[in-house]
C-alpha atoms as a PDB file:
ATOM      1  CA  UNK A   1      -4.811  16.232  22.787  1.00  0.00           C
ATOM      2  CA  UNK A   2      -5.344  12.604  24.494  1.00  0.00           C
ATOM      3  CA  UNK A   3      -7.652  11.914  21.340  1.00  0.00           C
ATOM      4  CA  UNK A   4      -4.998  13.146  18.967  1.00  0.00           C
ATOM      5  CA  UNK A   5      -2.164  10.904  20.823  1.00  0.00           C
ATOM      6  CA  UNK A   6      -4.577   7.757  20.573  1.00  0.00           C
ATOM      7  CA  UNK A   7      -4.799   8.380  16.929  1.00  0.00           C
ATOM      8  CA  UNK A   8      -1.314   8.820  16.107  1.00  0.00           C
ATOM      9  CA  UNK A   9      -0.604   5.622  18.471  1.00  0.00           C
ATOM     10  CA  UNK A  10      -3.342   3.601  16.988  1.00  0.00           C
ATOM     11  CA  UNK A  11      -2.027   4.767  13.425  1.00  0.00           C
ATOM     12  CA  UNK A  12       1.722   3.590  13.734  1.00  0.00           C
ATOM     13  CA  UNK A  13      -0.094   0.146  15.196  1.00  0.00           C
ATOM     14  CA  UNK A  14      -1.968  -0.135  12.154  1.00  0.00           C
ATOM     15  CA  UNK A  15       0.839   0.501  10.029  1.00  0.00           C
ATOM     16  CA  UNK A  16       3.452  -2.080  11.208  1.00  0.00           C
ATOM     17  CA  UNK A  17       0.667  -4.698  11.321  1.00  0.00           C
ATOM     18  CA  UNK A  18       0.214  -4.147   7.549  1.00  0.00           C
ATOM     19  CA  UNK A  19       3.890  -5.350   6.934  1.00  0.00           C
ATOM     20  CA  UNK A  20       3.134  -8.369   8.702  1.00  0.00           C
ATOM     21  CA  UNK A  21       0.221  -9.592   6.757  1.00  0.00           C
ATOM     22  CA  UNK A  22       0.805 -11.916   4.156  1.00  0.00           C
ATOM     23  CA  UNK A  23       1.974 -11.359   0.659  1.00  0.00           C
ATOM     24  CA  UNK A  24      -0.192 -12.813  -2.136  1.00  0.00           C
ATOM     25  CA  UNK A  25       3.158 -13.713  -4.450  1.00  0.00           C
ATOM     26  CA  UNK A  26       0.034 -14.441  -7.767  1.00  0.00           C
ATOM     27  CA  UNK A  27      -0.866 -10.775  -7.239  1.00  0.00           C
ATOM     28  CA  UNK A  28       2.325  -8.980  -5.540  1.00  0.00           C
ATOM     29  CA  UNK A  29       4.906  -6.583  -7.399  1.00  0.00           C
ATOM     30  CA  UNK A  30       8.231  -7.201  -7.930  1.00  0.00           C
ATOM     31  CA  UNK A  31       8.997  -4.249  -5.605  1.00  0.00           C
ATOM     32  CA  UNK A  32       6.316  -5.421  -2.910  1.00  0.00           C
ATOM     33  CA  UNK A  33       7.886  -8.899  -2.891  1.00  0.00           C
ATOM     34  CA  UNK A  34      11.382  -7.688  -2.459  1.00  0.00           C
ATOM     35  CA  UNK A  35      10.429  -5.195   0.325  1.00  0.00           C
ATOM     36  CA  UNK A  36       8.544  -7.789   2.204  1.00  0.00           C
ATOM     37  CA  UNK A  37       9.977 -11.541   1.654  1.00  0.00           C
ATOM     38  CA  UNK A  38      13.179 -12.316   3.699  1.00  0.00           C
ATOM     39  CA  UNK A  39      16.043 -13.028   1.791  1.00  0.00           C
ATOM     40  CA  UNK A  40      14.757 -11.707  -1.701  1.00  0.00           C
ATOM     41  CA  UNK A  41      15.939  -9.079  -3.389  1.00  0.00           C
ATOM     42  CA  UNK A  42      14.686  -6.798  -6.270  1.00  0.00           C
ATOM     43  CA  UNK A  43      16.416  -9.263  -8.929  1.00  0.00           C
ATOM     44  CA  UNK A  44      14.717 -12.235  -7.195  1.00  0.00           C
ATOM     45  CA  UNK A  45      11.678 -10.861  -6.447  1.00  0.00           C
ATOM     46  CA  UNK A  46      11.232 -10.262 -10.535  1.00  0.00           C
ATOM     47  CA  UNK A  47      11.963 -13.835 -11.411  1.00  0.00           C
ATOM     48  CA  UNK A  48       9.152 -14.550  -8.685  1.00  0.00           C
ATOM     49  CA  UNK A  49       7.214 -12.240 -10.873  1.00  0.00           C
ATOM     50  CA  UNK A  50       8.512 -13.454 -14.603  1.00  0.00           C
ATOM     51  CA  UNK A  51       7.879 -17.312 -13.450  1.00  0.00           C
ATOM     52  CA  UNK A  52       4.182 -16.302 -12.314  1.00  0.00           C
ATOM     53  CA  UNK A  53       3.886 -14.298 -16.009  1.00  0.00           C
ATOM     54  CA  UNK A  54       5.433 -17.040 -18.249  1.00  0.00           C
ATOM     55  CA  UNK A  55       3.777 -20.087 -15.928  1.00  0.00           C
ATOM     56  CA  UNK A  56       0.631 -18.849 -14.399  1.00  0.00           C
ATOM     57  CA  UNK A  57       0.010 -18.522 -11.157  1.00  0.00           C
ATOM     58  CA  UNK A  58       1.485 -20.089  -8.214  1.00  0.00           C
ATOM     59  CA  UNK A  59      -0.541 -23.564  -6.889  1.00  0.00           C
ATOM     60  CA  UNK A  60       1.733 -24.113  -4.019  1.00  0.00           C
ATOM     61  CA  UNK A  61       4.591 -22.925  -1.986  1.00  0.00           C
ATOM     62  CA  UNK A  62       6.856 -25.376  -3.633  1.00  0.00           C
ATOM     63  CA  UNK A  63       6.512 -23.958  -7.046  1.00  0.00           C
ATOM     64  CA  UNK A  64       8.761 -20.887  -5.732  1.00  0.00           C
ATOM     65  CA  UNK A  65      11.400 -23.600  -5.946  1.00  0.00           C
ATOM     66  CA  UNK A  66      11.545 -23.523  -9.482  1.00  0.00           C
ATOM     67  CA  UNK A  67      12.491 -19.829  -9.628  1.00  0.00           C
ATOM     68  CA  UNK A  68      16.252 -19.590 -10.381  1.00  0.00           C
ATOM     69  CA  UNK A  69      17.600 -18.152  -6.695  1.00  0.00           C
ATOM     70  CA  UNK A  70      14.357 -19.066  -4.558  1.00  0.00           C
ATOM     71  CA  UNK A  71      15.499 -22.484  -2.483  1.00  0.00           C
ATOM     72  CA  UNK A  72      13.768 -24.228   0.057  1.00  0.00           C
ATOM     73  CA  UNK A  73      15.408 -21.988   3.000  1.00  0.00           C
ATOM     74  CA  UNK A  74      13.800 -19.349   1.440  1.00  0.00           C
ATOM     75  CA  UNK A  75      10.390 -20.652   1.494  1.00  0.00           C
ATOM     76  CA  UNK A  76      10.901 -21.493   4.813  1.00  0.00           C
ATOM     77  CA  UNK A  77      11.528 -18.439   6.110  1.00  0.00           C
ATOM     78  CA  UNK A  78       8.354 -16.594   4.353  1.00  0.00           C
ATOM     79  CA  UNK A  79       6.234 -19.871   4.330  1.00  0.00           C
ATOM     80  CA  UNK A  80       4.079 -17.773   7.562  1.00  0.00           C
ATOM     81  CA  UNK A  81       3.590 -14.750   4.824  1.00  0.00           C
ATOM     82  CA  UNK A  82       3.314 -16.084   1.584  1.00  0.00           C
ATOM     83  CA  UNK A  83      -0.231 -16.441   0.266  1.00  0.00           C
ATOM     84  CA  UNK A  84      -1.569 -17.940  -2.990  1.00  0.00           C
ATOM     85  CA  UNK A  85      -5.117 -17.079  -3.162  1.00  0.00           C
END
């Protein structure tokens, strides 16, 4: 039972560590941005994703800037998540 307990313990630990890894926004879905990002929703997380489709992909954290809705408060507030390569 104590090995079964450790498992399940070491399981939820391992779980909410993978929300807090970063967020490749060249690679990411729509829905993956929106459910991770602060302050992005599913309508902004797709113009992350059309921008990256039309423009190729993302060479810095201030190219998120030229997505309609995505400001520089945003950025701020991912800039510890967000990861381009």
């Amino acid at each position: 039972m104590k090995k079964f307990s450790f498992l399940v313990t070491f399981l939820s630990c391992l779980v909410f560590s993978v929300s807090a890894w970063a967020i490749n926004i060249n690679t990411a879905s729509a829905e993956l941005l929106a459910k991770e990002l602060s302050g992005v929703g599913l309508v902004k997380a797709e113009a992350i994703v059309s921008f990256r489709e039309t423009n190729g992909p993302y060479k810095s954290l201030a190219d998120l800037m030229a997505v309609k809705g995505i400001g520089a408060n945003t950025v701020e507030k991912n800039s510890e998540i967000i990861q381009l390569k």
